[in-house]
Protein backbone atom coordinates (compact mmCIF):
# COMPACT_ATOMS: atom_id res chain seq x y z
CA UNK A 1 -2.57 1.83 23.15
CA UNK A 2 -4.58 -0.59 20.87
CA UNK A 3 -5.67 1.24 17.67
CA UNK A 4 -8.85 0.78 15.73
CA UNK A 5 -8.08 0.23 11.67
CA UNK A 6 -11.20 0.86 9.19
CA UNK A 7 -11.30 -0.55 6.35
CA UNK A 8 -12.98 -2.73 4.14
CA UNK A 9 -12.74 -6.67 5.16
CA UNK A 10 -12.90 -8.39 1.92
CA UNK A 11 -9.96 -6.26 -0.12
CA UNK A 12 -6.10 -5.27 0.49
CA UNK A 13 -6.50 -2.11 -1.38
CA UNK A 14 -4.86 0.76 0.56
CA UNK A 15 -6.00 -0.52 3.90
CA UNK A 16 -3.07 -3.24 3.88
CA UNK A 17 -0.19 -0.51 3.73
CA UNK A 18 -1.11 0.21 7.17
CA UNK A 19 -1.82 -3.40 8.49
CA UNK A 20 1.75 -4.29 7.13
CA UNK A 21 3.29 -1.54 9.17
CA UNK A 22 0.98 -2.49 12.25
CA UNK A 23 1.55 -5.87 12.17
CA UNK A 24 5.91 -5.69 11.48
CA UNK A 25 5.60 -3.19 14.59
CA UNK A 26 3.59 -5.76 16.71
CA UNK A 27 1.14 -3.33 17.76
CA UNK A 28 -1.98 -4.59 18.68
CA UNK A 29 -5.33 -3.37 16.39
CA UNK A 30 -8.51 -4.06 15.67
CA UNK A 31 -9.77 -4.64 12.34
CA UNK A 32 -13.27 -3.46 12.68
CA UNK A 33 -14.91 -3.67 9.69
CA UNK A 34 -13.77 -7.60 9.70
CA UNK A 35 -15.65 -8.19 13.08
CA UNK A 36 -19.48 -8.83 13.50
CA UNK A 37 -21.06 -5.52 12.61
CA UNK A 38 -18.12 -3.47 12.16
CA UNK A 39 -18.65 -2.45 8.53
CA UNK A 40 -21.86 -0.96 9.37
CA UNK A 41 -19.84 1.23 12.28
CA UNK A 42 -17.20 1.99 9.71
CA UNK A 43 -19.76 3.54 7.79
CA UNK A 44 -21.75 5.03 10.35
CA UNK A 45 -18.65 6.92 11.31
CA UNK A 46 -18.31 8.41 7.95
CA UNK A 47 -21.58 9.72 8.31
CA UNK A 48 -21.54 10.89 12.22
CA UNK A 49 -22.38 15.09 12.41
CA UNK A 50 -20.41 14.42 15.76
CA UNK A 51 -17.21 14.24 14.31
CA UNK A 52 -15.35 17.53 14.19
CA UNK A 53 -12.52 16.01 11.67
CA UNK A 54 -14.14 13.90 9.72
CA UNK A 55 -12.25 11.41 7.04
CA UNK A 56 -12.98 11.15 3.78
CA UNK A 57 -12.88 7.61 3.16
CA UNK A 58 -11.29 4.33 4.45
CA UNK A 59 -8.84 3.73 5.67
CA UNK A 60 -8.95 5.98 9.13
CA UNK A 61 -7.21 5.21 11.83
CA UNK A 62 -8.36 5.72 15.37
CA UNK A 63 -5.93 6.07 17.84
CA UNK A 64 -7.22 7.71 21.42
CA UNK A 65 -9.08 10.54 20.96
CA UNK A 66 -7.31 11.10 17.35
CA UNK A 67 -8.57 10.02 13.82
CA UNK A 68 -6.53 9.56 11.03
CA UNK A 69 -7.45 9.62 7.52
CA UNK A 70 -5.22 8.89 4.30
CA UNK A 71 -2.83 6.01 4.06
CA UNK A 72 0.51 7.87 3.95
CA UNK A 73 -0.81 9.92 6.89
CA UNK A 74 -1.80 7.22 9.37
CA UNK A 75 1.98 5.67 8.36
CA UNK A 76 3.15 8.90 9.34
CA UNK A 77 1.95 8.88 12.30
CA UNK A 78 2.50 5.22 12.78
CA UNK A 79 5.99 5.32 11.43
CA UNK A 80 7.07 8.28 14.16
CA UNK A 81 5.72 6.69 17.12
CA UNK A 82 6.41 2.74 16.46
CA UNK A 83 10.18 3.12 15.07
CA UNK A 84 9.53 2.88 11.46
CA UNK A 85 10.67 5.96 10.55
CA UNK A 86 13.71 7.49 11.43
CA UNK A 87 14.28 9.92 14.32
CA UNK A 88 15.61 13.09 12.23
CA UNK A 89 12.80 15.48 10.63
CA UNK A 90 14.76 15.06 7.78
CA UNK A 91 14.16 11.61 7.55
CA UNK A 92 10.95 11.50 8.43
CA UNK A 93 9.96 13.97 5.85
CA UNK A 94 12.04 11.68 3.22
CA UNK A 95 10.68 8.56 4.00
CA UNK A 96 6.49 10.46 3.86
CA UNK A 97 7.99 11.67 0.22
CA UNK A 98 8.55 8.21 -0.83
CA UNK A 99 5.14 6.67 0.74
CA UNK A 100 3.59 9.67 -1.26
CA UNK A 101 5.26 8.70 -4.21
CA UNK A 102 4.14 5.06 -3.73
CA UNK A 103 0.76 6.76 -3.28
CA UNK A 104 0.91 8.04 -7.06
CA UNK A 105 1.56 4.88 -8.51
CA UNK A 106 -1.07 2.88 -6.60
CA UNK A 107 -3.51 5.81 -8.23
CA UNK A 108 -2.16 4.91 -11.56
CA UNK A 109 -2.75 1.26 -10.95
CA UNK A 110 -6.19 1.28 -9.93
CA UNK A 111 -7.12 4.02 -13.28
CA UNK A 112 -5.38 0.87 -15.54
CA UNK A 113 -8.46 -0.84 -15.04
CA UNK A 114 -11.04 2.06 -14.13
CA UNK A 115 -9.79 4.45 -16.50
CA UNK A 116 -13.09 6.16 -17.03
CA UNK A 117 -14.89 6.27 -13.69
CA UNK A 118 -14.79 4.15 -10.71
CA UNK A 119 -18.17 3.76 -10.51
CA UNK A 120 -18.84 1.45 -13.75
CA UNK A 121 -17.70 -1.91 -13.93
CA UNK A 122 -14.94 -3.19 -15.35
CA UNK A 123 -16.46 -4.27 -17.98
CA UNK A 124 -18.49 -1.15 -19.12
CA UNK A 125 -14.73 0.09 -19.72
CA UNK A 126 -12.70 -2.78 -21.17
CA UNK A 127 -11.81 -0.71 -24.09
CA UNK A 128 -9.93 2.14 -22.28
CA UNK A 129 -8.77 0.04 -19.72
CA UNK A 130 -6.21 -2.13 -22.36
CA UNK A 131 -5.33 1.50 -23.48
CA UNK A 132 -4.41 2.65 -20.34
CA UNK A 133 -2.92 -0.77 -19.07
CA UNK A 134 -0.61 -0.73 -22.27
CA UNK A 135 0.59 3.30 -21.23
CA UNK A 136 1.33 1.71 -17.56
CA UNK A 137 3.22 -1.24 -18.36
CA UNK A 138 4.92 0.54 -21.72
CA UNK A 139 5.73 3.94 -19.67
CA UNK A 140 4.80 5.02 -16.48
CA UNK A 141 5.86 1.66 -14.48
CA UNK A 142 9.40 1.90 -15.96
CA UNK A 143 9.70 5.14 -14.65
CA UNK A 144 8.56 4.52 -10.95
CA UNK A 145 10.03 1.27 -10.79
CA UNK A 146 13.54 2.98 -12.20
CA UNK A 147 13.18 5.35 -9.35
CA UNK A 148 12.75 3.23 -6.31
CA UNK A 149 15.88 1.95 -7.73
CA UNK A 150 17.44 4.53 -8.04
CA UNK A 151 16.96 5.44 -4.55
CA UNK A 152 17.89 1.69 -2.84
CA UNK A 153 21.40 2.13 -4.92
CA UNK A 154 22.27 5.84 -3.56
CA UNK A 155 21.42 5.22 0.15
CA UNK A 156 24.09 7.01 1.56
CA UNK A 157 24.12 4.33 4.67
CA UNK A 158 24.67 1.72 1.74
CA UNK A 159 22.17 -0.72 3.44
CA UNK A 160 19.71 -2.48 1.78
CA UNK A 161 16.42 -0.78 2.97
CA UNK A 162 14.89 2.93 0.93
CA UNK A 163 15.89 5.17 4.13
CA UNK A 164 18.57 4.93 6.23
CA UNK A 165 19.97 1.58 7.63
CA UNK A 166 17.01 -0.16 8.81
CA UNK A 167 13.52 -1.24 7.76
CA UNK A 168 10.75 1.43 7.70
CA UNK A 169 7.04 2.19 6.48
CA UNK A 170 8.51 2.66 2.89
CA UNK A 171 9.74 -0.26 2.38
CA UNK A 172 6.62 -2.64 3.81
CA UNK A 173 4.60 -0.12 1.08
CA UNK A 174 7.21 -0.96 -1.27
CA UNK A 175 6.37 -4.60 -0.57
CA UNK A 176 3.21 -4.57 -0.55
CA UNK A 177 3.26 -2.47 -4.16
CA UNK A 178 5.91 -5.08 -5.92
CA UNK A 179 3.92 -8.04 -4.55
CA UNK A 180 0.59 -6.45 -6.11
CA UNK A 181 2.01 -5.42 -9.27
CA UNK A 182 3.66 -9.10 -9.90
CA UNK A 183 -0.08 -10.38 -9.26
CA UNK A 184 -1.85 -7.89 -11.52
CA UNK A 185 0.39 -7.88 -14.21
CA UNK A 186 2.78 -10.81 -13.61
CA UNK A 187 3.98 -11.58 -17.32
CA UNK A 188 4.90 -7.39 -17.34
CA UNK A 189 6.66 -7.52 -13.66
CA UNK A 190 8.40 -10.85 -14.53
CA UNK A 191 9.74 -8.67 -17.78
CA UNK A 192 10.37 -5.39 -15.62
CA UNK A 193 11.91 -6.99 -12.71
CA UNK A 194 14.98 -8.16 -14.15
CA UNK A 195 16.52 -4.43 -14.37
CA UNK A 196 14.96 -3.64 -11.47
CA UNK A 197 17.76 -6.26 -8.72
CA UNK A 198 17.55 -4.17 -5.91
CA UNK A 199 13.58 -3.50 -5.55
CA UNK A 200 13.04 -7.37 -6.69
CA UNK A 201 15.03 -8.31 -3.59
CA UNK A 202 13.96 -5.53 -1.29
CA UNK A 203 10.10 -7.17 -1.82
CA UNK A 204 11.92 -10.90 -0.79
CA UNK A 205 13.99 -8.96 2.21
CA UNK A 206 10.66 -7.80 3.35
CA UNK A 207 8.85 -10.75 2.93
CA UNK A 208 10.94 -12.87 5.03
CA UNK A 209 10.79 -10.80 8.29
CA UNK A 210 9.66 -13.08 11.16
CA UNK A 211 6.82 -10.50 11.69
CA UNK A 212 5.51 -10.32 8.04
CA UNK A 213 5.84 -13.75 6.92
CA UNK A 214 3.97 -15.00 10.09
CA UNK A 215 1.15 -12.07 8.89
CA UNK A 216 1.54 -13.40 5.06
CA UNK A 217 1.10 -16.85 6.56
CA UNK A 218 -2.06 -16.30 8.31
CA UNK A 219 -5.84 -15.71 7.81
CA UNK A 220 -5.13 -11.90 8.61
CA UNK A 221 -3.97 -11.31 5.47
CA UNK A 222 -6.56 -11.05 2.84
CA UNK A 223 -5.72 -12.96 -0.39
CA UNK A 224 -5.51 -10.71 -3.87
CA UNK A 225 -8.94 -10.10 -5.51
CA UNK A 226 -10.26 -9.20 -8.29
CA UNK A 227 -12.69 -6.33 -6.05
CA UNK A 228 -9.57 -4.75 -4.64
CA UNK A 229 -6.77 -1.99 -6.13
CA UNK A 230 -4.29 -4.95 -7.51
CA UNK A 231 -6.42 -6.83 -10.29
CA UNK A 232 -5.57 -9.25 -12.40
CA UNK A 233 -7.15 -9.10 -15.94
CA UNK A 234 -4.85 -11.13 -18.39
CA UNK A 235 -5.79 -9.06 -21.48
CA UNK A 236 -3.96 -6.56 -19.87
CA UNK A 237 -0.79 -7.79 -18.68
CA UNK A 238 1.56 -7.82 -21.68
């Protein structure tokens, strides 16, 4: 089956949790909204009266006659039917818990600098956003980051992956979520990261899979921006 990924085709944001688990599975997709026209489909979509189960927002999914809204539900689905996820319900359930929890933080990124709404600018919010920035870096990203580590050190299968003994969805979102915290706040993450071993090298583990580096290599992978969920403002990384 090729699958149809919407999305906006100038940012990462959320979108690129699921092209990181789409492209390390080799399945082919389409990107729509980065072809001719395809933004104006994406939207249309959004829009359509004819769809019974509508999605909210991008990123959907569509996959047959099925679509998918919600990042840590398309890798769900993804995750169960491409071997990146393990076979148990038990796993499965654990490894959704932690792409949830990834979920959380990403939320907390993106309020560091739209802390009021995220419909002004930046700049109409400066202010709060070095308040909240300074509560991220000072509190709440020692506390996430202390727990993915947590979890890479008591993997009962003593591998170096979140779940089990092999790579899954997690661990391409936890990827994706060290490589855009170290370019939105890299004097912070360069501070962090040294009592943080194991999540530091699970990013570089990641990173070096034939499948992703050939994706990090190419013009499929959208560079960081200053539009998307991962920002980099200097006056707030401290």
């Amino acid at each position: 089956m090729r699958y149809t990924l919407y999305y906006w085709p100038t940012i990462q944001g959320r979108g690129e949790f699921v092209r990181l688990a789409l492209e390390e599975a080799d399945i082919r997709y389409d990107d729509i909204a980065r072809t001719d026209g395809g933004e104006d489909v994406m939207l249309s979509l959004l829009d359509d009266d004819r769809v019974a189960q509508p999605p909210f927002a991008p990123p959907f999914l569509k996959a047959g006659k099925l679509l998918i809204g919600q990042t840590a539900n398309i890798l769900l689905f993804l995750g169960e039917r491409h071997g990146l996820a393990p076979e148990s319900s038990g796993g499965r359930l654990w490894t959704h818990q932690l792409q949830l929890t990834i979920a959380d933080l990403v939320a907390e990124v993106h309020d560091a600098h739209h802390p009021i709404a995220a419909s002004l600018y930046y700049e109409d919010q400066k202010r709060e956003a070095k308040k909240r920035a300074a509560n991220l870096i000072g509190e709440r990203l020692p506390k996430y980051l202390d727990y993915f580590e947590r979890v890479l050190e008591r993997n009962p299968r003593g591998s170096n992956y979140l779940v089990g003994a092999r790579v899954t969805y997690a661990d391409l979102s936890a990827f994706q979520l060290v490589a855009g915290l170290q370019y939105a706040f890299p004097k912070a993450m360069a501070r962090l990261g040294k009592k943080r071993a194991r999540l530091i090298q699970l990013h570089a583990r990641v990173a070096e899979r034939p499948r992703i580096a050939s994706y990090l290599a190419s013009s499929r992978r959208i560079p960081f921006n200053e539009q998307g969920i991962f920002r980099h403002y200097p006056e707030l990384d401290s």
